[in-house]
PDB file of N, CA and C in Angstrom:
ATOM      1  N   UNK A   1     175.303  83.633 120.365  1.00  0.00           N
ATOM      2  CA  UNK A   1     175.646  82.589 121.308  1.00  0.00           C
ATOM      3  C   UNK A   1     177.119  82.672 121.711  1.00  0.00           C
ATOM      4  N   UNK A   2     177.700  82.975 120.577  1.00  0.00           N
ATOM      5  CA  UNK A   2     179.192  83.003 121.198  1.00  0.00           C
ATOM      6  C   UNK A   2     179.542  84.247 122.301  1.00  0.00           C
ATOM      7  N   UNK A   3     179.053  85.236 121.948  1.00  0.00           N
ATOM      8  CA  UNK A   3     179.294  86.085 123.175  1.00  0.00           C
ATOM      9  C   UNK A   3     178.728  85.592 124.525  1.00  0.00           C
ATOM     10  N   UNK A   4     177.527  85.189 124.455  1.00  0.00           N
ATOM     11  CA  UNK A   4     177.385  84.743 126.180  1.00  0.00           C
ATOM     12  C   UNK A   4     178.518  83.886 126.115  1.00  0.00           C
ATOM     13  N   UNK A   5     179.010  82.990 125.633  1.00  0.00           N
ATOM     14  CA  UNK A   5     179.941  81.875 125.625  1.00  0.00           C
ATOM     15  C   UNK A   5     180.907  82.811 126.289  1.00  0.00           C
ATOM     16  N   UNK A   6     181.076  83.865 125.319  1.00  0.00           N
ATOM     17  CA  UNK A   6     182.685  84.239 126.079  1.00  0.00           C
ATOM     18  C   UNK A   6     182.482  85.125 127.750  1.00  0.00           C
ATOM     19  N   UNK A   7     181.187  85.841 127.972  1.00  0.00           N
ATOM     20  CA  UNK A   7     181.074  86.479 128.804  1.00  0.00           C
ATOM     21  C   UNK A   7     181.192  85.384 129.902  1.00  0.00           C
ATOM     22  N   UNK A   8     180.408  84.240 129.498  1.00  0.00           N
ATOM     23  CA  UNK A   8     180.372  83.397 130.620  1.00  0.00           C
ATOM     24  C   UNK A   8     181.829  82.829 131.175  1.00  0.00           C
ATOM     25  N   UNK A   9     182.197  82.379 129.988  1.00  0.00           N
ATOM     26  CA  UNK A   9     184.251  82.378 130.699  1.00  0.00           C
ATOM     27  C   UNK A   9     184.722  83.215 131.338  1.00  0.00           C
ATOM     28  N   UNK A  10     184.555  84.506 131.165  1.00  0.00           N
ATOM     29  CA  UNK A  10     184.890  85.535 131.832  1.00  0.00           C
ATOM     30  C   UNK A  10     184.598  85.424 133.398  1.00  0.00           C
ATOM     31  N   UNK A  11     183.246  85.277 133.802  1.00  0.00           N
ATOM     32  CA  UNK A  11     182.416  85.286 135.055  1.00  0.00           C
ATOM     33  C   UNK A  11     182.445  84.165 135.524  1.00  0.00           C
ATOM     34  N   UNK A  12     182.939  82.272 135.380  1.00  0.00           N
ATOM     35  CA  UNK A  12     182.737  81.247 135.707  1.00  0.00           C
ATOM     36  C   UNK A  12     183.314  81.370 136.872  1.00  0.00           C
ATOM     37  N   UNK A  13     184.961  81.454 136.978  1.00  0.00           N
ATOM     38  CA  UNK A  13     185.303  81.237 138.194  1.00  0.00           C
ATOM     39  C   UNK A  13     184.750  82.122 139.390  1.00  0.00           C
ATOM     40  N   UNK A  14     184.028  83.331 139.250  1.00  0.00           N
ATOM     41  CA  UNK A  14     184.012  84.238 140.251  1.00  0.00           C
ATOM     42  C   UNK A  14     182.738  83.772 140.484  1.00  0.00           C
ATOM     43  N   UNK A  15     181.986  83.517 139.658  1.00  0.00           N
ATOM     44  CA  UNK A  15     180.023  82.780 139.725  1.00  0.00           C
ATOM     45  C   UNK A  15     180.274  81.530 140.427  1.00  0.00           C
ATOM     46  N   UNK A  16     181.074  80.699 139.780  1.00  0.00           N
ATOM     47  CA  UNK A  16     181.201  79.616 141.077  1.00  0.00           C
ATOM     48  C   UNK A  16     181.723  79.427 142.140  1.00  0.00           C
ATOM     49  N   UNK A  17     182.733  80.101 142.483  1.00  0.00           N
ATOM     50  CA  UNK A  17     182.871  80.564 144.215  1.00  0.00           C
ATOM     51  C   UNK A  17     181.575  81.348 144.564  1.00  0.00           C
ATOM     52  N   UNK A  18     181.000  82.185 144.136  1.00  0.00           N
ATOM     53  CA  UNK A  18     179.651  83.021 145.219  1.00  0.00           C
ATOM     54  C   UNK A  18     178.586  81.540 145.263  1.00  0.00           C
ATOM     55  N   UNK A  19     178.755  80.529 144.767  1.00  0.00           N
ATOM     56  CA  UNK A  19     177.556  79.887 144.726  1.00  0.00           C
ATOM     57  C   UNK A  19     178.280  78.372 145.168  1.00  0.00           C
ATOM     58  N   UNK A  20     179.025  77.950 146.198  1.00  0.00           N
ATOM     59  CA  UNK A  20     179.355  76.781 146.274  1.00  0.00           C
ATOM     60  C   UNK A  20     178.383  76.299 147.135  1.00  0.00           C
ATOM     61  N   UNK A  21     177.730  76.828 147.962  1.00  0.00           N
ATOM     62  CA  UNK A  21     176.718  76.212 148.698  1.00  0.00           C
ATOM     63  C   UNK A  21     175.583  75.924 148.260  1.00  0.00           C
ATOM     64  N   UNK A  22     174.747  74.787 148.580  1.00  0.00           N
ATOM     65  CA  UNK A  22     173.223  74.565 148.022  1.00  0.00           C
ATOM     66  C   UNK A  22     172.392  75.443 148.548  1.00  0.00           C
ATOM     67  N   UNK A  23     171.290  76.298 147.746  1.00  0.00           N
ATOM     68  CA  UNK A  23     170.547  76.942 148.602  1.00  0.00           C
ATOM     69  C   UNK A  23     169.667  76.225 149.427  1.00  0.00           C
ATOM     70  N   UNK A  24     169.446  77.016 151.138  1.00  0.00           N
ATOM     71  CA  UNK A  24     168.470  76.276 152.160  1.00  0.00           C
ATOM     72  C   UNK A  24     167.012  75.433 151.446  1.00  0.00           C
ATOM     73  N   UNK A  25     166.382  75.936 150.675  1.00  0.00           N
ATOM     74  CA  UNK A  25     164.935  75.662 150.368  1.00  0.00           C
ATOM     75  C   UNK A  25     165.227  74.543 149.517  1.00  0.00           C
ATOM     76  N   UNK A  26     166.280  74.327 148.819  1.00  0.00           N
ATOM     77  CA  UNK A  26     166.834  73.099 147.512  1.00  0.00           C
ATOM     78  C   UNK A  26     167.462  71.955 148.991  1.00  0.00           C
ATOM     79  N   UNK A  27     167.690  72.194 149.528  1.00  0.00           N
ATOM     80  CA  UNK A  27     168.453  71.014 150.752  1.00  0.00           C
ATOM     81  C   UNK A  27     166.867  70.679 151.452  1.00  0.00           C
ATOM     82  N   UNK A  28     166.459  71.355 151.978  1.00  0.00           N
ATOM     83  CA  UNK A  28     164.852  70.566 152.085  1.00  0.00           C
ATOM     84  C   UNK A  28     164.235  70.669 151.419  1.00  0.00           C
ATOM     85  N   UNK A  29     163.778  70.845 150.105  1.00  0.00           N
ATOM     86  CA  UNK A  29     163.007  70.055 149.353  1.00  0.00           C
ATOM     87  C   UNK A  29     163.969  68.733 148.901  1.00  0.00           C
ATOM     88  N   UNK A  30     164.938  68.478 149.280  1.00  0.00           N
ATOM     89  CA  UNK A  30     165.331  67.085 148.850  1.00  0.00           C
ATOM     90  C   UNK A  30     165.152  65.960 149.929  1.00  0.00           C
ATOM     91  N   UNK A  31     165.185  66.943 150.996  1.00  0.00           N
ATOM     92  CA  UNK A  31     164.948  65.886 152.320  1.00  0.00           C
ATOM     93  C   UNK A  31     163.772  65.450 152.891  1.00  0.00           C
ATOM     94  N   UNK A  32     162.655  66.018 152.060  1.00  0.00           N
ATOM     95  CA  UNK A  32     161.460  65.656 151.928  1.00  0.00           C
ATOM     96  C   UNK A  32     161.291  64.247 151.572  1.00  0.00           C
ATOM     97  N   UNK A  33     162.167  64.057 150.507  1.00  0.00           N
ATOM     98  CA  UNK A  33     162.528  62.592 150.002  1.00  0.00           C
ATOM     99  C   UNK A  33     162.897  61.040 150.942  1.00  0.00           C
ATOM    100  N   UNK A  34     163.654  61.933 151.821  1.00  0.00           N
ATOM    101  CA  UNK A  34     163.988  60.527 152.446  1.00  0.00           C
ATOM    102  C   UNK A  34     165.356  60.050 152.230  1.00  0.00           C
ATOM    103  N   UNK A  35     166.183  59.325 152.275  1.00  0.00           N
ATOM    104  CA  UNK A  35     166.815  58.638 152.254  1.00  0.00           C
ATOM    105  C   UNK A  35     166.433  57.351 151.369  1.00  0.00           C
ATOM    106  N   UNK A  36     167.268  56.675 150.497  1.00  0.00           N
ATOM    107  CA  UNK A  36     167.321  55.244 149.422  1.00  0.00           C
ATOM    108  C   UNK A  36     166.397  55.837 148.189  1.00  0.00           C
ATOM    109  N   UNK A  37     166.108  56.900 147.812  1.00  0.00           N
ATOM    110  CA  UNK A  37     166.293  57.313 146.136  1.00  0.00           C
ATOM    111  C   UNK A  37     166.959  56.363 145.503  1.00  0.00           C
ATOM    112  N   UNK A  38     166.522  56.267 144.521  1.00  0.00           N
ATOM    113  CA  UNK A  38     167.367  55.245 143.498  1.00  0.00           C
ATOM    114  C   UNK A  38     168.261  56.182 142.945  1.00  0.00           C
ATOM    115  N   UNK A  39     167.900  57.382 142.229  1.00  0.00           N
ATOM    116  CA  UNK A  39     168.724  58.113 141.515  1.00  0.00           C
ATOM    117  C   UNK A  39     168.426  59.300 141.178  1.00  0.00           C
ATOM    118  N   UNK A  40     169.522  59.920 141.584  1.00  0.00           N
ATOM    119  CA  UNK A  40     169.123  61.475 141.371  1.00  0.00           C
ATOM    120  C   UNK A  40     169.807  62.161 140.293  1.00  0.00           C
ATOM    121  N   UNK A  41     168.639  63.439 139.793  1.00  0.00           N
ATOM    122  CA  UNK A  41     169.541  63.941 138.275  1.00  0.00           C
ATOM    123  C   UNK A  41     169.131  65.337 138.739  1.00  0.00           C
ATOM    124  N   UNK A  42     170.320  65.940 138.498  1.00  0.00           N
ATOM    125  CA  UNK A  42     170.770  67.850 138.944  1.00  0.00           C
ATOM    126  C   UNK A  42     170.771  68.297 137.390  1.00  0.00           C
ATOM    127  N   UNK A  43     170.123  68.873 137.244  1.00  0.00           N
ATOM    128  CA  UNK A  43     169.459  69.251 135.382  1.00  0.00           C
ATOM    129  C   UNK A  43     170.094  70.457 135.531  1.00  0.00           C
ATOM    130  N   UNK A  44     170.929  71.185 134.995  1.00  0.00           N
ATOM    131  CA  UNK A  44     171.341  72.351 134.928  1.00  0.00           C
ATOM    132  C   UNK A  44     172.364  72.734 136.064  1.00  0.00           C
ATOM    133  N   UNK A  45     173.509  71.661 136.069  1.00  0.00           N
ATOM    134  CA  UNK A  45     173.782  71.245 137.141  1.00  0.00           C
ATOM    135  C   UNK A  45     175.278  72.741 137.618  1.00  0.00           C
ATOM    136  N   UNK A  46     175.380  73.615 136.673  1.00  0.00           N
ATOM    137  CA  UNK A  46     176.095  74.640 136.829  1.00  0.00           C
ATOM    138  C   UNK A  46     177.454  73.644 137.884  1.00  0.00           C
ATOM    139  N   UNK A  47     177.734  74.850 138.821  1.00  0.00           N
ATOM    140  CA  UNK A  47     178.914  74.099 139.586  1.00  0.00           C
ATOM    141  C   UNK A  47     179.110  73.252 140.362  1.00  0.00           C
ATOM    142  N   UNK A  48     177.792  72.647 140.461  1.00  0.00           N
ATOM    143  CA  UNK A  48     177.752  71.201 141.316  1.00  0.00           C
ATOM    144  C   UNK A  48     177.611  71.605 142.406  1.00  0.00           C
ATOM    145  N   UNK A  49     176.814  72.934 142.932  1.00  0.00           N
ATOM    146  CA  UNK A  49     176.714  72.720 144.337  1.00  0.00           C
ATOM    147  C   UNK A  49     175.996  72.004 145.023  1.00  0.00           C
ATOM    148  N   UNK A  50     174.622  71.290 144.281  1.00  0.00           N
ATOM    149  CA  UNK A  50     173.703  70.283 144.604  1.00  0.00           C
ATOM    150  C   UNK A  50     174.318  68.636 144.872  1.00  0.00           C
ATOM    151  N   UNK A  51     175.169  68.725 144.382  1.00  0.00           N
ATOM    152  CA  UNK A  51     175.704  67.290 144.463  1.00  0.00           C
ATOM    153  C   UNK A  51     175.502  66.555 145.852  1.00  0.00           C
ATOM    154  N   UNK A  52     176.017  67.239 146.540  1.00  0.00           N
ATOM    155  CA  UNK A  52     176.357  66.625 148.163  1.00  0.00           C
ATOM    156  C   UNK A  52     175.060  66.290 148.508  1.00  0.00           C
ATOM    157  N   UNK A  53     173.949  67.521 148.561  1.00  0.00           N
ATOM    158  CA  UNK A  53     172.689  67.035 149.147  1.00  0.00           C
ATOM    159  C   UNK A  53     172.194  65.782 148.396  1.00  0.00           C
ATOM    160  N   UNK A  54     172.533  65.597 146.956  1.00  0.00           N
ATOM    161  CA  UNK A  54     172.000  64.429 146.369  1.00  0.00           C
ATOM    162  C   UNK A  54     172.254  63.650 146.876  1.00  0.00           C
ATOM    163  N   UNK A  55     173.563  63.422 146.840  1.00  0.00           N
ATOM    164  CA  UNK A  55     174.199  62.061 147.249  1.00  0.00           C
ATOM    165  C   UNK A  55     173.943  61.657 149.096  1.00  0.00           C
ATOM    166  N   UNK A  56     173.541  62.542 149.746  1.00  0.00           N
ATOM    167  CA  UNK A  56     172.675  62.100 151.130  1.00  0.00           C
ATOM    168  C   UNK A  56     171.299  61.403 150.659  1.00  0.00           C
ATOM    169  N   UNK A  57     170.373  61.586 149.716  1.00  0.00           N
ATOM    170  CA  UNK A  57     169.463  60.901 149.584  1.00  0.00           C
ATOM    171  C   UNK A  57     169.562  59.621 148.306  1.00  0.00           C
ATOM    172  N   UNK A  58     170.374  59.902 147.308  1.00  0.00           N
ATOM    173  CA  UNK A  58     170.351  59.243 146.184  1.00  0.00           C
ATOM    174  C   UNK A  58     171.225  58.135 146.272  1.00  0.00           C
ATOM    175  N   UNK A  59     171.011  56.846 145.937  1.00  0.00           N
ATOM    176  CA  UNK A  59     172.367  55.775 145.850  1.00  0.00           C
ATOM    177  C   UNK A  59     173.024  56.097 144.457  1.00  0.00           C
ATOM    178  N   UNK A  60     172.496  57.292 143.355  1.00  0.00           N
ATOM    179  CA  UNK A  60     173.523  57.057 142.075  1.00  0.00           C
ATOM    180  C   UNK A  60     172.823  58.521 141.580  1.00  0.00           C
ATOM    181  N   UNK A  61     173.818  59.455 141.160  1.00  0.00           N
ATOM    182  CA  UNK A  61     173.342  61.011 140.634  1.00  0.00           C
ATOM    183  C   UNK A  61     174.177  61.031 139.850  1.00  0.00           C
ATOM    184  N   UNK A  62     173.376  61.972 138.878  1.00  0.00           N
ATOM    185  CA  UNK A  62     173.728  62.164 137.402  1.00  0.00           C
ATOM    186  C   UNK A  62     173.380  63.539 137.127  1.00  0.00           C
ATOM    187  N   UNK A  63     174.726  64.066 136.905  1.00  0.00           N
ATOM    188  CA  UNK A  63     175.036  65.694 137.023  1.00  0.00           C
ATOM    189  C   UNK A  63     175.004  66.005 135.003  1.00  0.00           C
TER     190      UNK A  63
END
């Protein structure tokens, strides 16, 4: 475990710049939803690129 640990420090900052955007198919399957969600939860929420689309449908997300 500790080596992925460290590999992953190694690769974080460069993995989360290639991935700041939500992918297309994750932005509509959320907009399927609608608008006034009570609350949305991003499970494996890596660098938060999901956030934004949440917070268009969700009144409260939990990363």
């Amino acid at each position: 475990m500790k080596d992925t640990e460290k590999v992953f420090d190694r690769i974080a900052e460069a993995f989360g710049k290639a991935r700041r955007r939500p992918w297309p198919d994750t932005v509509r399957f959320l907009e399927r939803f609608g608008e006034g969600v009570e609350v949305g939860l991003d499970l494996g929420c890596g660098a938060g690129r999901n956030i934004k689309p949440l917070l268009k449908i969700a009144r409260r997300v939990y990363a």
